[in-house]
N, C-alpha and C. Protein backbone atom coordinates (compact mmCIF):
# COMPACT_ATOMS: atom_id res chain seq x y z
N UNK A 1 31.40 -15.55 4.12
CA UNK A 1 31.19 -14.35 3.34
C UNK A 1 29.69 -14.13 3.15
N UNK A 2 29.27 -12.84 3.16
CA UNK A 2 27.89 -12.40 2.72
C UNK A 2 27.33 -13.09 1.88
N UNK A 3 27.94 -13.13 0.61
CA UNK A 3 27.67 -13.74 -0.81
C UNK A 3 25.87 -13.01 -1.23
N UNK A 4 25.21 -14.01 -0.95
CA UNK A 4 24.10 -13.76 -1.93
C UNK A 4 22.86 -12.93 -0.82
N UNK A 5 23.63 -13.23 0.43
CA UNK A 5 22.45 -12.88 1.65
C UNK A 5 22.96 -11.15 1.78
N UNK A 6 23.74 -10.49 0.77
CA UNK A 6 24.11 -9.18 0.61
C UNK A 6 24.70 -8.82 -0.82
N UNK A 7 24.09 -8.77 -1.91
CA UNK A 7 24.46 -8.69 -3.01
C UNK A 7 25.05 -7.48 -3.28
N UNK A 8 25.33 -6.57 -2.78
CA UNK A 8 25.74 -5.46 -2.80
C UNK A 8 27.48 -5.27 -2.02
N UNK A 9 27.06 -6.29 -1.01
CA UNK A 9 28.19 -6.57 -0.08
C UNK A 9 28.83 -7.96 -0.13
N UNK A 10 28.94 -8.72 -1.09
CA UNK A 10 28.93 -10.08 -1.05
C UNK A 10 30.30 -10.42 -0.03
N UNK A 11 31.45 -9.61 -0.13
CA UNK A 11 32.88 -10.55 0.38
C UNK A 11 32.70 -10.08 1.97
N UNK A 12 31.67 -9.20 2.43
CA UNK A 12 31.62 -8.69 3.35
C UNK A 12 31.63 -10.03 5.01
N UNK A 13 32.40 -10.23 5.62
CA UNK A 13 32.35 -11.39 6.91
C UNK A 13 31.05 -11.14 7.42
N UNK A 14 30.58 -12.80 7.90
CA UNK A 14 29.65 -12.80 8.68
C UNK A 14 30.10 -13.29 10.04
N UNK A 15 29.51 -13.08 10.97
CA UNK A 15 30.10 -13.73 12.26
C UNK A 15 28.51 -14.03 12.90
N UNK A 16 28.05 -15.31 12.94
CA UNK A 16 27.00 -16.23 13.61
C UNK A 16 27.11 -16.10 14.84
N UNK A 17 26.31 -15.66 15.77
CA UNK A 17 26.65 -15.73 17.78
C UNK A 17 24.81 -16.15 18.05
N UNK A 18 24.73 -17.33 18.58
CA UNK A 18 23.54 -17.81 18.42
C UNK A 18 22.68 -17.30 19.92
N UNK A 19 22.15 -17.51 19.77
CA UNK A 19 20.73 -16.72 20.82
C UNK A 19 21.37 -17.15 22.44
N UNK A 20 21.59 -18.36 22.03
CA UNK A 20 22.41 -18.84 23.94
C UNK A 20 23.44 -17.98 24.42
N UNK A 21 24.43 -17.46 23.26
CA UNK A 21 25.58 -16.91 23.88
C UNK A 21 25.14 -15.38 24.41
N UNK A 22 23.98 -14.81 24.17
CA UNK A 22 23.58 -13.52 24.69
C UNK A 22 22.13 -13.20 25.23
N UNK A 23 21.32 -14.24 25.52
CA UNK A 23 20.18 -14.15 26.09
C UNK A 23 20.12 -15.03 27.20
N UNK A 24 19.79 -14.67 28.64
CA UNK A 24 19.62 -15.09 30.01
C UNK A 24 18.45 -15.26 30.56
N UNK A 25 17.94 -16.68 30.98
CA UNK A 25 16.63 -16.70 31.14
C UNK A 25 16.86 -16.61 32.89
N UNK A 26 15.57 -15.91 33.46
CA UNK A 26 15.30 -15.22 34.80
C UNK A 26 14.55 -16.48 35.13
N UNK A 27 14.59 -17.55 36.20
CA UNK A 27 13.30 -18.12 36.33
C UNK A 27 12.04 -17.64 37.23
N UNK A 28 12.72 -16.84 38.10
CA UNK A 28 11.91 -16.61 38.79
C UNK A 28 10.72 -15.28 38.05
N UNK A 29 11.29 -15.21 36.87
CA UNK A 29 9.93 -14.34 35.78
C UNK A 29 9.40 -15.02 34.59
N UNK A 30 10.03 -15.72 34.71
CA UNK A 30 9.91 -16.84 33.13
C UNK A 30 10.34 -16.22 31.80
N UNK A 31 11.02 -15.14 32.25
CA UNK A 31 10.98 -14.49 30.85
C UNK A 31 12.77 -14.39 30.86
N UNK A 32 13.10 -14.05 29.35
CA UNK A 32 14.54 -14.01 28.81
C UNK A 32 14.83 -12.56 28.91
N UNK A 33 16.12 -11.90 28.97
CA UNK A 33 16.38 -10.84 28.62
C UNK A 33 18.10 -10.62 27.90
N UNK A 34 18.12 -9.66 26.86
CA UNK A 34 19.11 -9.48 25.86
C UNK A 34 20.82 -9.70 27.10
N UNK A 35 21.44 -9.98 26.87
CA UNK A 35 22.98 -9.32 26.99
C UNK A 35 23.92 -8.57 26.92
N UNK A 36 23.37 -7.87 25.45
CA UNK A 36 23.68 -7.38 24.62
C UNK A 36 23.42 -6.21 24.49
N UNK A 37 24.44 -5.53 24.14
CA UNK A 37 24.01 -3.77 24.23
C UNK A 37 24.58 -2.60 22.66
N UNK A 38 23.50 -2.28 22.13
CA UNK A 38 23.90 -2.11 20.99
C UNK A 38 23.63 -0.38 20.64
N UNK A 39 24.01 -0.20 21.76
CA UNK A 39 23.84 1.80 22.10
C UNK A 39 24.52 2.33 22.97
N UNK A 40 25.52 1.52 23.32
CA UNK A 40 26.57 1.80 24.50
C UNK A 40 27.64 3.23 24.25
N UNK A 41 27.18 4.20 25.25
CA UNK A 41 28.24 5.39 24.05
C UNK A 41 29.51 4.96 24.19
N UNK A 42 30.05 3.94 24.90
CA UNK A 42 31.45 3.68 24.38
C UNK A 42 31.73 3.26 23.15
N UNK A 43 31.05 2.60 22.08
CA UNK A 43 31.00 2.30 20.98
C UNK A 43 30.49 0.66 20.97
N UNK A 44 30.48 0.25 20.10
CA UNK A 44 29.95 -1.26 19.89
C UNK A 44 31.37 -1.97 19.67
N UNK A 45 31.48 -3.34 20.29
CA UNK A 45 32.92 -4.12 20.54
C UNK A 45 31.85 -5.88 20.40
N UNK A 46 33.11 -6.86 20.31
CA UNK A 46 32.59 -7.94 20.24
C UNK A 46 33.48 -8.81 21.68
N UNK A 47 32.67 -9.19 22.21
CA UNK A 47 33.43 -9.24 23.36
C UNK A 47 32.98 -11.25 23.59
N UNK A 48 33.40 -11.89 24.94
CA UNK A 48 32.97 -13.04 24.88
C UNK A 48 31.69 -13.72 24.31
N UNK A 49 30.68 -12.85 24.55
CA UNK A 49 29.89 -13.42 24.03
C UNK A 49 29.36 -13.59 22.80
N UNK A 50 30.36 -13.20 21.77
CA UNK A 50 30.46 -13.33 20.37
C UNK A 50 31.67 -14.59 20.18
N UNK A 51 32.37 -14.40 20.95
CA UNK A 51 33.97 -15.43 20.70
C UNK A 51 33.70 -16.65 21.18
N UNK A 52 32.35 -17.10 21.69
CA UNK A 52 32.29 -18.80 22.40
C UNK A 52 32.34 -18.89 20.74
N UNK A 53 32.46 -20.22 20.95
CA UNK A 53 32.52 -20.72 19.81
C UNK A 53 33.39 -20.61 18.10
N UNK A 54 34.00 -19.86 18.71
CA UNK A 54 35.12 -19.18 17.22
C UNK A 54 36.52 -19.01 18.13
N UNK A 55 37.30 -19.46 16.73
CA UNK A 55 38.85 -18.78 16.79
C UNK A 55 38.85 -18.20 16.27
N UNK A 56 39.79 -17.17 17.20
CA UNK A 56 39.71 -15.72 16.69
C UNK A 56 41.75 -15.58 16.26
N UNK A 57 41.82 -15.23 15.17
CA UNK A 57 43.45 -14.72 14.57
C UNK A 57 43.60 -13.41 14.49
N UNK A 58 45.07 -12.96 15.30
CA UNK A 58 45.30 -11.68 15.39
C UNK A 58 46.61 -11.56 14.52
N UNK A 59 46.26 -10.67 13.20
CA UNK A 59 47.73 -10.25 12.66
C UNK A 59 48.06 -8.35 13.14
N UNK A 60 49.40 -8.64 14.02
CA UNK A 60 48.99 -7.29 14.07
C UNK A 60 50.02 -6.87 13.19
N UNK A 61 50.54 -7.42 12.45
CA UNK A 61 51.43 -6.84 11.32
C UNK A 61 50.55 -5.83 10.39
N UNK A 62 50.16 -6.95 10.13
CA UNK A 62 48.88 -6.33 8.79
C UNK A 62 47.35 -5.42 9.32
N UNK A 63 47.51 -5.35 10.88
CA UNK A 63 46.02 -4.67 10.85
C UNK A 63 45.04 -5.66 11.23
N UNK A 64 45.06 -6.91 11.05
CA UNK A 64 43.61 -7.69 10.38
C UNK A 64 43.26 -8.52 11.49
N UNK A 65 41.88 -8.85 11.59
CA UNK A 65 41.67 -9.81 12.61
C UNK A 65 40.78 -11.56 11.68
N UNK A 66 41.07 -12.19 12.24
CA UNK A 66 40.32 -13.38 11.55
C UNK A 66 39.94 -14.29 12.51
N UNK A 67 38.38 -14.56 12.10
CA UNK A 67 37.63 -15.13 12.72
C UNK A 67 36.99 -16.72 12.19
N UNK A 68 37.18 -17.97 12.80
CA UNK A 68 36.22 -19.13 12.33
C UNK A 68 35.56 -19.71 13.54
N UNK A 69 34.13 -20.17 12.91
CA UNK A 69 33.88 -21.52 13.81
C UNK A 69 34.79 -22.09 14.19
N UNK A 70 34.45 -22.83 15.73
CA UNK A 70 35.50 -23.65 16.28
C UNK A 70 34.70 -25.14 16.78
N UNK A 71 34.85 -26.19 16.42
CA UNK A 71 33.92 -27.22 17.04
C UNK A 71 35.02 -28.25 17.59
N UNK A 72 35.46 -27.93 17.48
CA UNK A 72 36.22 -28.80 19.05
C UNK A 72 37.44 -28.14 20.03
N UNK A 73 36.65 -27.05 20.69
CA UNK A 73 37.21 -26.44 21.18
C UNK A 73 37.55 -27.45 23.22
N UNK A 74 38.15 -28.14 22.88
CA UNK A 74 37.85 -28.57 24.65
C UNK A 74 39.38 -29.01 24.56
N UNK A 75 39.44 -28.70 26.18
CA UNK A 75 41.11 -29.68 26.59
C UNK A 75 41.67 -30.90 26.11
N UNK A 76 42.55 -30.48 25.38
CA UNK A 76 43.47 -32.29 25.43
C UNK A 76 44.24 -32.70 26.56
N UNK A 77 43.63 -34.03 26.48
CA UNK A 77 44.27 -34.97 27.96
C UNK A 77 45.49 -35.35 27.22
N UNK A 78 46.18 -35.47 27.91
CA UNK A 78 47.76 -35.79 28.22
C UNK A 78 47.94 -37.47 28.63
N UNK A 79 48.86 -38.64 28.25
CA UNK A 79 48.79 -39.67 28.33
C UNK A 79 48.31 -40.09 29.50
N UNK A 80 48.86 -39.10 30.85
CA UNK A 80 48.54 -39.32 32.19
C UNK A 80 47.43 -39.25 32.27
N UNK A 81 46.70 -38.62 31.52
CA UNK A 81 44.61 -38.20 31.98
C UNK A 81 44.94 -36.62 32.31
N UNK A 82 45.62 -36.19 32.36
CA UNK A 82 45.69 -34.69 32.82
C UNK A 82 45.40 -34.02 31.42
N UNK A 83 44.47 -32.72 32.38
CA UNK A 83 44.28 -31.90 30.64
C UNK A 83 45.35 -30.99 30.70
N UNK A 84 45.45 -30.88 29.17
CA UNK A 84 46.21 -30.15 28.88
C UNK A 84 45.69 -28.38 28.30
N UNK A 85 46.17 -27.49 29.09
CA UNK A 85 44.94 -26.23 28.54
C UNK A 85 46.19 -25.69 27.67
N UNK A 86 47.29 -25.70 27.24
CA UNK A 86 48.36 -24.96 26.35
C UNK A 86 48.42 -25.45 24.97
N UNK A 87 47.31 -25.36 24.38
CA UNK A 87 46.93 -25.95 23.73
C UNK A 87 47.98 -25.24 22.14
């Protein structure tokens, strides 16, 4: 929640997407450039490169979407050593 970093907006969600998941470094210029497009006339959407790292919950009963950090997001192996992706 916002809380104090929006006092006006406190219950308002934050969603963290850190500089890796949308900036691409060129080597052959040395320089970085955005991913990210925040004037698109299709409208603004949150697409993979907001969702590494989060589970994302879909109620579509209610309308609502819900979002958390995810830190252990990787395959479980199966007794055999096989991963398991049906998680």
């Amino acid at each position: 929640m916002a809380g104090d970093r929006d006092p006006q907006n406190p219950f308002d969600a934050l969603l963290a997407i850190p500089a890796t998941h949308y900036m691409e470094y060129n080597p052959s210029t040395g320089t970085y450039r955005a991913k990210i497009n925040l004037f698109s006339k299709m409208g603004s959407f949150l697409g993979i490169n907001a969702m590494q790292g989060h589970a994302f919950f879909y109620d579509l009963a209610k309308d609502r979407i819900g979002f958390a950090e995810s830190y252990n997001c990787r395959p479980k192996m199966n007794p055999g050593g096989f991963v398991d992706d049906d998680m």
